[in-house]
PDB file of N, CA and C in Angstrom:
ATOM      1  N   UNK A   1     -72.911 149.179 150.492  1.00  0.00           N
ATOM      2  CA  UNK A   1     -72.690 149.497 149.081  1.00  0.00           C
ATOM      3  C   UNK A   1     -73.386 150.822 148.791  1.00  0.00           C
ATOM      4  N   UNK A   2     -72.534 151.332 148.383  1.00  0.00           N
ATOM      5  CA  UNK A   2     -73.232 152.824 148.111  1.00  0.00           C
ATOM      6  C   UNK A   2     -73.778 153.154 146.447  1.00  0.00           C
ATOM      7  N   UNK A   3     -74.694 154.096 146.312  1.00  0.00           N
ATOM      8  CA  UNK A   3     -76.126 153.821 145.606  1.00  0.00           C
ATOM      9  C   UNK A   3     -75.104 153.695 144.277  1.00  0.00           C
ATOM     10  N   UNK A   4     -73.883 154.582 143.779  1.00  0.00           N
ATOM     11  CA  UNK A   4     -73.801 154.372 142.395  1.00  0.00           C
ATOM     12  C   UNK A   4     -72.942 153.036 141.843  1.00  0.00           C
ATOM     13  N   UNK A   5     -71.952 152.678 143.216  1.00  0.00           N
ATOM     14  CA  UNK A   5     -71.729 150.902 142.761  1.00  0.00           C
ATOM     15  C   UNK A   5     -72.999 150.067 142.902  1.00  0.00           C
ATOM     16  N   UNK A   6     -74.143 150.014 143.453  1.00  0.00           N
ATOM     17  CA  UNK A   6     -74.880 149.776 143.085  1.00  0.00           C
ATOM     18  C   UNK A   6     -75.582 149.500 141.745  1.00  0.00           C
ATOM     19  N   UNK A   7     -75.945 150.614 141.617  1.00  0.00           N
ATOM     20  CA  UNK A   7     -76.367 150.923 140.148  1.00  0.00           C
ATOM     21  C   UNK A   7     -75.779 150.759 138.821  1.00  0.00           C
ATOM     22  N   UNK A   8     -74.559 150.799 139.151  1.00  0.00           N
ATOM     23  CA  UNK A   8     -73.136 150.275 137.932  1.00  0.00           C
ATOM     24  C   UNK A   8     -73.255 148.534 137.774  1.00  0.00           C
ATOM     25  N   UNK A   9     -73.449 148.123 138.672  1.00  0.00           N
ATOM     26  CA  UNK A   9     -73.612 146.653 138.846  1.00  0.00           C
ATOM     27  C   UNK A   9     -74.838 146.627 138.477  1.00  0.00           C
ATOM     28  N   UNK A  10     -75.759 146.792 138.581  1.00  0.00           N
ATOM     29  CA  UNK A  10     -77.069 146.287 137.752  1.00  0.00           C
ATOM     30  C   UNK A  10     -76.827 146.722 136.357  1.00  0.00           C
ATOM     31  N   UNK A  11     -76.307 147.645 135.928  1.00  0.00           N
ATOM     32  CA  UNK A  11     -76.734 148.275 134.809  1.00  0.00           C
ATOM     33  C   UNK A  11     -75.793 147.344 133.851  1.00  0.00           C
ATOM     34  N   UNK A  12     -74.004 146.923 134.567  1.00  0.00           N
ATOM     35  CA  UNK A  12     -73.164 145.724 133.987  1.00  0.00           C
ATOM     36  C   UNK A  12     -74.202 144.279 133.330  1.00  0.00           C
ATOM     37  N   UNK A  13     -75.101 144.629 134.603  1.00  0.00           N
ATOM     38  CA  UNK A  13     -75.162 142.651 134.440  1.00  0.00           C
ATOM     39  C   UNK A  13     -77.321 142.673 133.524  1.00  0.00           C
ATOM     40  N   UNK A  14     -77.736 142.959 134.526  1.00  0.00           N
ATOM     41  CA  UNK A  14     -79.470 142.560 133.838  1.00  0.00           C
ATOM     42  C   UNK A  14     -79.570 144.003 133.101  1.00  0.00           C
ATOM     43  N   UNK A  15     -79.344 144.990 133.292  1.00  0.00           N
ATOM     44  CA  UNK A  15     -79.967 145.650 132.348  1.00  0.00           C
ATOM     45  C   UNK A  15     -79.061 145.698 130.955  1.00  0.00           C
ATOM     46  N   UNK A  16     -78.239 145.596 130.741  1.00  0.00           N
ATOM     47  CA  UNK A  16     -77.323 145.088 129.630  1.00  0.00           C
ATOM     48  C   UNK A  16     -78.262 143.629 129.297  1.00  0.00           C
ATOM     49  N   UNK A  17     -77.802 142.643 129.766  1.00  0.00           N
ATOM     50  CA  UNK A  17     -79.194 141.748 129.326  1.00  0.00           C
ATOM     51  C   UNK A  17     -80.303 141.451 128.710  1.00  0.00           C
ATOM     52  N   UNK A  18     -81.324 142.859 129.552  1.00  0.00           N
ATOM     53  CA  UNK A  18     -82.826 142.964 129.055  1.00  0.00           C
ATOM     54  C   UNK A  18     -82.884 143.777 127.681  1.00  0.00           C
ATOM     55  N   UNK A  19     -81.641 144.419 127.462  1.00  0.00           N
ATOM     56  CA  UNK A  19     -81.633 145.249 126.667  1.00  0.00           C
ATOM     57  C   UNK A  19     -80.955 144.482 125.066  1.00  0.00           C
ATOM     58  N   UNK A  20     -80.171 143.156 125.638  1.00  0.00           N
ATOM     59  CA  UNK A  20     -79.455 142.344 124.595  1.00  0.00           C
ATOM     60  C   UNK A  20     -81.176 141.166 124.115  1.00  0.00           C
ATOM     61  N   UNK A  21     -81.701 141.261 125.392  1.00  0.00           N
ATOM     62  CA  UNK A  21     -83.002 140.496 124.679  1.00  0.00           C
ATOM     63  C   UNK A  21     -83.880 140.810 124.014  1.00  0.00           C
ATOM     64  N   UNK A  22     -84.258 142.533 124.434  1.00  0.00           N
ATOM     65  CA  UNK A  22     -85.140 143.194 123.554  1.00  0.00           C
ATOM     66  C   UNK A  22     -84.952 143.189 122.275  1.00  0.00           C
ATOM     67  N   UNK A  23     -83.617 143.269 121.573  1.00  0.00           N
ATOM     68  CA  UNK A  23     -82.731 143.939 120.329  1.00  0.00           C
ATOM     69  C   UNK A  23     -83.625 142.157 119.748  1.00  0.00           C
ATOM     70  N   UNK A  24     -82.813 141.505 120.476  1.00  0.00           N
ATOM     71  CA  UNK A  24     -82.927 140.044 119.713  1.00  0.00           C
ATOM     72  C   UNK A  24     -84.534 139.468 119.735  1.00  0.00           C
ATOM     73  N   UNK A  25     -85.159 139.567 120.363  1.00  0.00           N
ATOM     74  CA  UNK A  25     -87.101 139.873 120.218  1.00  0.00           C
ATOM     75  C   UNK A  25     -86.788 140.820 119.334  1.00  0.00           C
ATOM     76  N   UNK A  26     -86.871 142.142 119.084  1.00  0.00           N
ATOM     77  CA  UNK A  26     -87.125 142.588 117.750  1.00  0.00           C
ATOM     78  C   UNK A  26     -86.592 142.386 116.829  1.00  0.00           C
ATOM     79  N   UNK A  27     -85.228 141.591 116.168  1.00  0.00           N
ATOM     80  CA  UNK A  27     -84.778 141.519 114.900  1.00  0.00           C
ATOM     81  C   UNK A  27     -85.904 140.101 114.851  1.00  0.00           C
ATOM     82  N   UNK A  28     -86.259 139.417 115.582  1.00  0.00           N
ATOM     83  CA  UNK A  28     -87.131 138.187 115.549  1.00  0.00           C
ATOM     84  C   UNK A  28     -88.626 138.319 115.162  1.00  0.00           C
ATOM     85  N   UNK A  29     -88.942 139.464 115.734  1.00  0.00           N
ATOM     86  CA  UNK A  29     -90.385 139.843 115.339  1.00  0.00           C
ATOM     87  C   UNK A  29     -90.463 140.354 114.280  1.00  0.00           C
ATOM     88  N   UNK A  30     -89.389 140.884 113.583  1.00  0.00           N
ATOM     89  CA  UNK A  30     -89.592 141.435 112.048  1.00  0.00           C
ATOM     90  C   UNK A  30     -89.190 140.830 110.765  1.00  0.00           C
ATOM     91  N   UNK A  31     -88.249 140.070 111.650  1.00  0.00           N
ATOM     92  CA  UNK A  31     -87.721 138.584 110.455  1.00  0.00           C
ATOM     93  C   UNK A  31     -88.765 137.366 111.084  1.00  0.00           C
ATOM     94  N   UNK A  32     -89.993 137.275 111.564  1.00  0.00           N
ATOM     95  CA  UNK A  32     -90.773 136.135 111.767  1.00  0.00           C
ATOM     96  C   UNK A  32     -91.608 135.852 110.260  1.00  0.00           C
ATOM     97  N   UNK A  33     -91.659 134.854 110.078  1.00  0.00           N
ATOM     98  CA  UNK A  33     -92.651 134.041 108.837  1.00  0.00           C
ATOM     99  C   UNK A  33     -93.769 134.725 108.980  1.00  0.00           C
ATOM    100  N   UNK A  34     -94.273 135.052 107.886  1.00  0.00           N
ATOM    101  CA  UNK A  34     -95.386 135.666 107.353  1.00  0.00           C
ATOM    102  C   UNK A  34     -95.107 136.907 107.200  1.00  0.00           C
ATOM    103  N   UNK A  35     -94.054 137.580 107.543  1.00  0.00           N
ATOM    104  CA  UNK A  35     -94.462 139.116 107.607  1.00  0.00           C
ATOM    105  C   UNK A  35     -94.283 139.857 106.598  1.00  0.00           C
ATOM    106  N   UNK A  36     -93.510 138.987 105.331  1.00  0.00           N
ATOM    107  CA  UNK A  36     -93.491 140.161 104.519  1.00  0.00           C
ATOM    108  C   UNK A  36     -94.676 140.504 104.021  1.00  0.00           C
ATOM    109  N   UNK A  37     -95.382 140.076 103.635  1.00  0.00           N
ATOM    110  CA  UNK A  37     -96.792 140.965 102.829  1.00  0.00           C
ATOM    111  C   UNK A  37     -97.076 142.432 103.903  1.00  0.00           C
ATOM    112  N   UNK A  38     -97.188 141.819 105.539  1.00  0.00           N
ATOM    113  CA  UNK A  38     -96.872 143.127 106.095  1.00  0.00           C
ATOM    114  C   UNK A  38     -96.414 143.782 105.955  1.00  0.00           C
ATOM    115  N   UNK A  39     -94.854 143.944 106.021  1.00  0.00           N
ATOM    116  CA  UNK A  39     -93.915 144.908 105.556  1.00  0.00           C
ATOM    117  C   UNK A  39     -94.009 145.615 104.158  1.00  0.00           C
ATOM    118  N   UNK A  40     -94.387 144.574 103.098  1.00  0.00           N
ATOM    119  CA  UNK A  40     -94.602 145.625 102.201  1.00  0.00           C
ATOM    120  C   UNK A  40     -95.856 146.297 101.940  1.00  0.00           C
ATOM    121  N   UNK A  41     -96.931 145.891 102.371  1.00  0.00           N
ATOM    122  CA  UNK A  41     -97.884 146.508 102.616  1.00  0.00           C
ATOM    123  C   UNK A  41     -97.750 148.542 103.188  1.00  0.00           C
ATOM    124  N   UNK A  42     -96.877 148.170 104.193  1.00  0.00           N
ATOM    125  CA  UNK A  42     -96.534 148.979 105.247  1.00  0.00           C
ATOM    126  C   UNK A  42     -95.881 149.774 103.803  1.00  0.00           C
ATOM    127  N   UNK A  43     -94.568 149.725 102.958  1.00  0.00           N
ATOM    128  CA  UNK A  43     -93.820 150.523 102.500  1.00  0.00           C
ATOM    129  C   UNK A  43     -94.551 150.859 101.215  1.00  0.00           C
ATOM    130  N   UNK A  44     -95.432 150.093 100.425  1.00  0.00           N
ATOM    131  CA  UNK A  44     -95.921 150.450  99.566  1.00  0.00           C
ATOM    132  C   UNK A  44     -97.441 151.497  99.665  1.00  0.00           C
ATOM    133  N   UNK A  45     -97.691 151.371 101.085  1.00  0.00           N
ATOM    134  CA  UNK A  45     -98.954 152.097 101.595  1.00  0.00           C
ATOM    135  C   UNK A  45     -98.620 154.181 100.978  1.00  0.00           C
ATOM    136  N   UNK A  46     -97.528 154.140 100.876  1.00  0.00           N
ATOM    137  CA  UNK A  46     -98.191 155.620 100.103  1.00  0.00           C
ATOM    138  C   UNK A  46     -98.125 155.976  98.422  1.00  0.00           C
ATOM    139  N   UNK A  47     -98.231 155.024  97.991  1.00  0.00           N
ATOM    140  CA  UNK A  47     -98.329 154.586  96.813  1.00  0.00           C
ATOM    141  C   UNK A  47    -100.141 154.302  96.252  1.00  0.00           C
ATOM    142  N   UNK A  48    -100.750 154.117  97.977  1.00  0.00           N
ATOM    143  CA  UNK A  48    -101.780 153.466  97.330  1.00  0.00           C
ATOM    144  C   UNK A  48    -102.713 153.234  96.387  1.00  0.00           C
ATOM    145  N   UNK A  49    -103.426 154.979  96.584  1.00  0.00           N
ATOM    146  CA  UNK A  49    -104.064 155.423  95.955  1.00  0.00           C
ATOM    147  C   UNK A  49    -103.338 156.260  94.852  1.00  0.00           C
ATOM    148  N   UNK A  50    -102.324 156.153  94.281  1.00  0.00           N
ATOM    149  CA  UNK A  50    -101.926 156.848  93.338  1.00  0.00           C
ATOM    150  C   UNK A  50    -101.816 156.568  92.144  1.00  0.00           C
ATOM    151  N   UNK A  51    -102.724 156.717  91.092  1.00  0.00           N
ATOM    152  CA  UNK A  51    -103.349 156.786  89.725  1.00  0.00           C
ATOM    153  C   UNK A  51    -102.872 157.342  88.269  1.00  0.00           C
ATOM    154  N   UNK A  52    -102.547 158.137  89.003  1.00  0.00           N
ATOM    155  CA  UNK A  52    -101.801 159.413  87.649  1.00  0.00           C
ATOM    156  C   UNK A  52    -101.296 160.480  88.615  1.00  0.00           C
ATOM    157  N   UNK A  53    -100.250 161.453  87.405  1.00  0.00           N
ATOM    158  CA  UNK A  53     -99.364 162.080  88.516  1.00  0.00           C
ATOM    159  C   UNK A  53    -100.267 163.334  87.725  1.00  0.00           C
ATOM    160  N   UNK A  54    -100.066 164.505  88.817  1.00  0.00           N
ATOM    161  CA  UNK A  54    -100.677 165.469  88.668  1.00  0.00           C
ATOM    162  C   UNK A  54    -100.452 166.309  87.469  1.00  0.00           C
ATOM    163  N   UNK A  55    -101.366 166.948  87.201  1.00  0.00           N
ATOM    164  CA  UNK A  55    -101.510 167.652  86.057  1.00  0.00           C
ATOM    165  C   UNK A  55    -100.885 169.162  86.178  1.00  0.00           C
ATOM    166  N   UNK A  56    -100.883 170.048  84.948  1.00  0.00           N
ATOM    167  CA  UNK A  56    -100.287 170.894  85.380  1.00  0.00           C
ATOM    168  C   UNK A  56    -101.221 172.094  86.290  1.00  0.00           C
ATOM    169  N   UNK A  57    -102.955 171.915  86.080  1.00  0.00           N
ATOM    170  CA  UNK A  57    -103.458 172.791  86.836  1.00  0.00           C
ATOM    171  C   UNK A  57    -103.752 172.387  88.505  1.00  0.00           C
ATOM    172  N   UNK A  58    -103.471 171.480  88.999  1.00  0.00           N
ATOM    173  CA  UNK A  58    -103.294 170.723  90.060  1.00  0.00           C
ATOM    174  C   UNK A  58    -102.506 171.345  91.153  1.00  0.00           C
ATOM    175  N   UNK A  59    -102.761 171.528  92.108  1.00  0.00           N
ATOM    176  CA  UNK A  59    -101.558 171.680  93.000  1.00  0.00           C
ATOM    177  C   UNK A  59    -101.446 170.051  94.034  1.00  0.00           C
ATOM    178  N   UNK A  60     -99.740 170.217  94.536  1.00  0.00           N
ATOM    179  CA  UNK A  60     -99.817 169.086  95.291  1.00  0.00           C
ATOM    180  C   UNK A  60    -100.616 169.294  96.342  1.00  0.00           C
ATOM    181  N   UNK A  61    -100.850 168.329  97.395  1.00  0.00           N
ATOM    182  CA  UNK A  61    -101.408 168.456  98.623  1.00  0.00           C
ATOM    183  C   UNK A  61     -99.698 167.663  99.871  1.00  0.00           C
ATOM    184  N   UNK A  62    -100.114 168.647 100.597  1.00  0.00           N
ATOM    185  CA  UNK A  62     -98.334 167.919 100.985  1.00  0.00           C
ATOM    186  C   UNK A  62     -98.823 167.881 102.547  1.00  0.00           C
TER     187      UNK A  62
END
């Protein structure tokens, strides 16, 4: 068997696979119980410290 039927055949069968399991581990790890406070933690984090919006002698910081 020469190297690229080789390689066509793995890539058909387990790495198609490892790659259909990874997808499905991560939609699982981010839809798992408990996580939203994480997640919004995560999206509301640049919000955190923000108090009042700047004034007009202020410059942003970017």
């Amino acid at each position: 068997m020469d190297r690229y039927s080789f390689l066509r055949e793995l890539a058909d069968s387990w790495v198609l696979l490892t790659l259909v399991l990874f997808f499905v581990g991560t939609i699982i790890f981010a839809w798992r119980p408990g996580s939203r406070p994480l997640h919004r933690d995560a999206a509301e984090s640049i919000f955190r410290n923000e108090k009042r919006p700047a004034t007009q002698g202020e410059e942003e910081v970017e």
